[in-house]
C-alpha atoms as a PDB file:
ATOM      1  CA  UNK A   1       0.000   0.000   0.000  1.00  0.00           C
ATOM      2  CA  UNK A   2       1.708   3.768  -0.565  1.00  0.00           C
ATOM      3  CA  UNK A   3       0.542   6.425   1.056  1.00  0.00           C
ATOM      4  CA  UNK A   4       1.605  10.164   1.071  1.00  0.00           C
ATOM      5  CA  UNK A   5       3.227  12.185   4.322  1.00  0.00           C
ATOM      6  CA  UNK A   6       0.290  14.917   4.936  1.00  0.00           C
ATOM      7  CA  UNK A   7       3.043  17.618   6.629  1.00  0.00           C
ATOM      8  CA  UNK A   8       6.182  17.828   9.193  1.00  0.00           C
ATOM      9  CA  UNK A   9       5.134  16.898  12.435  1.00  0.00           C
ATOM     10  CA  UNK A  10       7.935  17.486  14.610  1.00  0.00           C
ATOM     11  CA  UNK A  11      11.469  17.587  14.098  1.00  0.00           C
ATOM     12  CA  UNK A  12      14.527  16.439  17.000  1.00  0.00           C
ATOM     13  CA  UNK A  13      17.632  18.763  17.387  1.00  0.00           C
ATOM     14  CA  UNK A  14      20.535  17.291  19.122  1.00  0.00           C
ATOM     15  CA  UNK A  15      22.128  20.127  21.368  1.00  0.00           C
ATOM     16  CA  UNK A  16      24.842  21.344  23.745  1.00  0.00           C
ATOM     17  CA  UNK A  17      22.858  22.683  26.462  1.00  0.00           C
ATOM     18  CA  UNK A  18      19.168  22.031  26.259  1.00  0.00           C
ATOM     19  CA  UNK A  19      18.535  25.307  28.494  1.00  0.00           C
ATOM     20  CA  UNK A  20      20.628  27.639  26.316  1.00  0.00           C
ATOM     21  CA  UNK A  21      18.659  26.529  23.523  1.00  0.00           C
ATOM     22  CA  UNK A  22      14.971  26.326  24.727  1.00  0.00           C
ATOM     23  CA  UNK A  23      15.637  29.769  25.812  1.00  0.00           C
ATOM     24  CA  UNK A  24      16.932  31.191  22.636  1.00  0.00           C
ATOM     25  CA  UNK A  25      14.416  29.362  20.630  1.00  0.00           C
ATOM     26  CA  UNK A  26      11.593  30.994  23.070  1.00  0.00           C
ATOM     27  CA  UNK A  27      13.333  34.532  23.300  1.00  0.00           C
ATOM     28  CA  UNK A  28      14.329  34.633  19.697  1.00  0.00           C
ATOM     29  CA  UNK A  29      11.481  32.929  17.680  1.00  0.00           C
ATOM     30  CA  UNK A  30       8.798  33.004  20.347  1.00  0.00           C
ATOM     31  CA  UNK A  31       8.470  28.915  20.974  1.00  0.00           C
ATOM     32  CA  UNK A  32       6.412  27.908  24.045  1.00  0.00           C
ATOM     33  CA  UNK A  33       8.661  25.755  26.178  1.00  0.00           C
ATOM     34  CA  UNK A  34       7.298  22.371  27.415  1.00  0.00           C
ATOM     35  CA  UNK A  35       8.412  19.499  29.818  1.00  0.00           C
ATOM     36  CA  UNK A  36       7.183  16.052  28.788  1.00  0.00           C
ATOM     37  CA  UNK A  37       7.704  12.556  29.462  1.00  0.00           C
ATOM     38  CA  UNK A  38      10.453  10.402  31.310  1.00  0.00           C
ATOM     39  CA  UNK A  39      13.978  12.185  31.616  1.00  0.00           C
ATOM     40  CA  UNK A  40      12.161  15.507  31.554  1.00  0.00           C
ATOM     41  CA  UNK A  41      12.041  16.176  27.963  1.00  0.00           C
ATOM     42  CA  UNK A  42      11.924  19.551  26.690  1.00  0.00           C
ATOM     43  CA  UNK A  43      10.225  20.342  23.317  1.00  0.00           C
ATOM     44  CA  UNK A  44       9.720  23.914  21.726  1.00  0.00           C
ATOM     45  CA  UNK A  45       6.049  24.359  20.318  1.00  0.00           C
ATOM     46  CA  UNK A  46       4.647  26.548  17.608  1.00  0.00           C
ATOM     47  CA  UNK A  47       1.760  26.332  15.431  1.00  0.00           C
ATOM     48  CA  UNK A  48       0.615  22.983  14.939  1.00  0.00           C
ATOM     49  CA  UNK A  49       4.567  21.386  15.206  1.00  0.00           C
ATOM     50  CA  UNK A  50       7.217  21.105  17.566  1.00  0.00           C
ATOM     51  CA  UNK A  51      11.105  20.600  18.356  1.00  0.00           C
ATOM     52  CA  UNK A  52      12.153  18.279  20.657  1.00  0.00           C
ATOM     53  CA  UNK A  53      15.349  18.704  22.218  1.00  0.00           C
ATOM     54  CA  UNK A  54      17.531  15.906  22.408  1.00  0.00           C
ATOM     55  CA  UNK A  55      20.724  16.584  24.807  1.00  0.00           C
ATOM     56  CA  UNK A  56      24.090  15.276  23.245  1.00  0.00           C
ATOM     57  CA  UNK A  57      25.306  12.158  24.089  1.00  0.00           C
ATOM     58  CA  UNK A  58      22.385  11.660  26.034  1.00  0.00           C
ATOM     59  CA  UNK A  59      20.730   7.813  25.994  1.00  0.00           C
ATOM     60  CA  UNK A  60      17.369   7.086  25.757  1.00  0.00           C
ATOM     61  CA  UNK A  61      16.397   8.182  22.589  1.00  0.00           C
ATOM     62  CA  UNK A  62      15.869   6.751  19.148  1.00  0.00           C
ATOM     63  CA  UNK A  63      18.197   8.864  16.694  1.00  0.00           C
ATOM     64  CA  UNK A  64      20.198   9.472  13.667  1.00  0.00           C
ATOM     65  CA  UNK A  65      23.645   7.971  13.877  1.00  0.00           C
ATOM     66  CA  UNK A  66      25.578  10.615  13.392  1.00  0.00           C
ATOM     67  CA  UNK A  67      23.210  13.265  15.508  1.00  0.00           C
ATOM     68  CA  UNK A  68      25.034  16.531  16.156  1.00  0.00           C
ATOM     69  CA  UNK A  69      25.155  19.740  17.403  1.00  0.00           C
ATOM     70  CA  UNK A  70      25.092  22.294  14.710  1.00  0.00           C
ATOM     71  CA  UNK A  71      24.255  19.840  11.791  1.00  0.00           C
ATOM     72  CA  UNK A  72      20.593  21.162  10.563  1.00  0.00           C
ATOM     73  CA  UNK A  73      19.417  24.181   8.220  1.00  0.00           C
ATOM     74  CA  UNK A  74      15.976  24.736   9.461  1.00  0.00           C
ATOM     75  CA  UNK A  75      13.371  27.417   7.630  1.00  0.00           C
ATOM     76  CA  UNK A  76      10.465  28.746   9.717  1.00  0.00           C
ATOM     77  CA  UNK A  77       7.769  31.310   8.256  1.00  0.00           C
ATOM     78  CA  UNK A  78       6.400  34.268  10.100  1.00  0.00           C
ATOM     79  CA  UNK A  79       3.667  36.556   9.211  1.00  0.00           C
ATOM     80  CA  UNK A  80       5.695  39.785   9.842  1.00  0.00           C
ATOM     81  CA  UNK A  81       7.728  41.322   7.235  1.00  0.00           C
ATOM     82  CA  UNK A  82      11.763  41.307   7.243  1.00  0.00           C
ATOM     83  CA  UNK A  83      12.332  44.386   8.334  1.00  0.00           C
ATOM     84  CA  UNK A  84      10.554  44.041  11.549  1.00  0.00           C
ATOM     85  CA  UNK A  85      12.175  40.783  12.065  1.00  0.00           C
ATOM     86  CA  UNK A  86      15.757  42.469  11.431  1.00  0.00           C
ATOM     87  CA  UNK A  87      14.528  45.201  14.272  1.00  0.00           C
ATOM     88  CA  UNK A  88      13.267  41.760  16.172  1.00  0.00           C
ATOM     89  CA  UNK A  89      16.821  39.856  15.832  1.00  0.00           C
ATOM     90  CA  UNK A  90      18.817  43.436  16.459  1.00  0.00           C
ATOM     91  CA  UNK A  91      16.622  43.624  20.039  1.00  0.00           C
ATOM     92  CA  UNK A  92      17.602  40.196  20.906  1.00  0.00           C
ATOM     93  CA  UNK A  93      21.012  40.336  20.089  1.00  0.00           C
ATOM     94  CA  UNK A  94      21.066  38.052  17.176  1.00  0.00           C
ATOM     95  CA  UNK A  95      23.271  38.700  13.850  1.00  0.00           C
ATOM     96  CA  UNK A  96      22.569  38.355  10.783  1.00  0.00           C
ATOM     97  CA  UNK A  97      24.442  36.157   8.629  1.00  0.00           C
ATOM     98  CA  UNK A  98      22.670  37.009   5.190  1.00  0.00           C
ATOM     99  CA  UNK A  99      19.526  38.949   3.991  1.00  0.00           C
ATOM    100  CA  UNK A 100      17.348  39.975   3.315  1.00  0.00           C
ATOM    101  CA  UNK A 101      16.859  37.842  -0.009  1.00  0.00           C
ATOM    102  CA  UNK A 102      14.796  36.097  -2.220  1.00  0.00           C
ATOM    103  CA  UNK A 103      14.176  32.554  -1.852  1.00  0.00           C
ATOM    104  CA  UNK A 104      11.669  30.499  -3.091  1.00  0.00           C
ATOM    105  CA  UNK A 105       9.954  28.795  -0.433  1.00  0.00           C
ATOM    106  CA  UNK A 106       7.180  25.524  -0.208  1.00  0.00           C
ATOM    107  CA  UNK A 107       4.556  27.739  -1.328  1.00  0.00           C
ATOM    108  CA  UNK A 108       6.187  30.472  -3.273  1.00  0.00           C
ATOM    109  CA  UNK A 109       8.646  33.326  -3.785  1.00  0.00           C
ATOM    110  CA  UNK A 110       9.805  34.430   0.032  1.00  0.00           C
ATOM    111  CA  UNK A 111      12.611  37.261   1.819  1.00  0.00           C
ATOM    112  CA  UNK A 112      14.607  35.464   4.290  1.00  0.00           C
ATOM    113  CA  UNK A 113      16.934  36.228   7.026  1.00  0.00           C
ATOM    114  CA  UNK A 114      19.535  33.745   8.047  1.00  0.00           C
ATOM    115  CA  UNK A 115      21.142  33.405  12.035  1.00  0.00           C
ATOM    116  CA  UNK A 116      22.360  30.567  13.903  1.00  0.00           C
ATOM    117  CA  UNK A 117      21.097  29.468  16.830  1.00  0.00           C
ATOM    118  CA  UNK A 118      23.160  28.653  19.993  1.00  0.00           C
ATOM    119  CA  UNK A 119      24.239  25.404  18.276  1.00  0.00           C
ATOM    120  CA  UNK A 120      25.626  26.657  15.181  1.00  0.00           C
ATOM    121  CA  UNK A 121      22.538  25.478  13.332  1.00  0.00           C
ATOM    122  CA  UNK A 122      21.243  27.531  10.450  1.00  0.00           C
ATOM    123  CA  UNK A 123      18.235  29.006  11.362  1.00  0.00           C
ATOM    124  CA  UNK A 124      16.011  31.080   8.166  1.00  0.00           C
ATOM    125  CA  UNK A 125      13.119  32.979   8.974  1.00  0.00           C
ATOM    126  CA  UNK A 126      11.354  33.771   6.190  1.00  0.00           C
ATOM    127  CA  UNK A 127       8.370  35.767   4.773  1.00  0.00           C
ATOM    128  CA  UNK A 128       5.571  35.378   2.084  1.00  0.00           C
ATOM    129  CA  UNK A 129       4.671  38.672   2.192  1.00  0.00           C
ATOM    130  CA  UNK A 130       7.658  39.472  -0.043  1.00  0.00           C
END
């Protein structure tokens, strides 16, 4: 029987320091925090998906084989425009490492801005509005 994936339910980033990054990810993109499960899991919610943060080295868990800090390129969509998420990312402390520019995203043309999050992970935020 095939079947086709209906959308991206959660993703798992392997980090450093799980509190460094659930804060970022809450400061910086606005993530709810939550505790789950056995081990205290932490997982950042937004929308209708989530991020579950896996501690390095830690056991436990069903992952890649080569999990790593740093290793992902991650694009999340926001309904404000790029400027105001450049004023956003300059509040928080957060540089820039390229944009505003042009992509072309799931559903059309998009303006990103790329950072990196506390893991070295490439992090673009992107808009439809253009």
């Amino acid at each position: 029987m095939r079947f086709t994936v209906d959308r991206l339910d959660h993703i798992v980033l392997t980090v450093r320091d799980r509190a460094v990054s659930a804060n970022w990810y809450q400061r910086v993109l606005g993530m709810e925090i939550e505790e789950y499960g056995r081990n205290n899991r932490v997982s950042l919610s937004f929308g209708g998906q989530k991020i579950n943060l896996r501690p390095m080295d830690s056991e436990g868990w069903t992952t890649a084989r080569r999990a790593a800090p740093g290793v992902s390129d991650l694009c999340f969509t926001t309904a404000i425009d790029s400027e105001n998420i450049l004023r956003h990312l300059d509040k928080c402390g957060v540089a820039v490492i390229e944009g505003p520019v042009m992509r072309i995203g799931a559903l059309g043309p998009i303006t990103s801005v790329y950072i990196l999050d506390p893991d070295e992970n490439l992090i673009e935020i992107a808009s439809y509005q253009g």
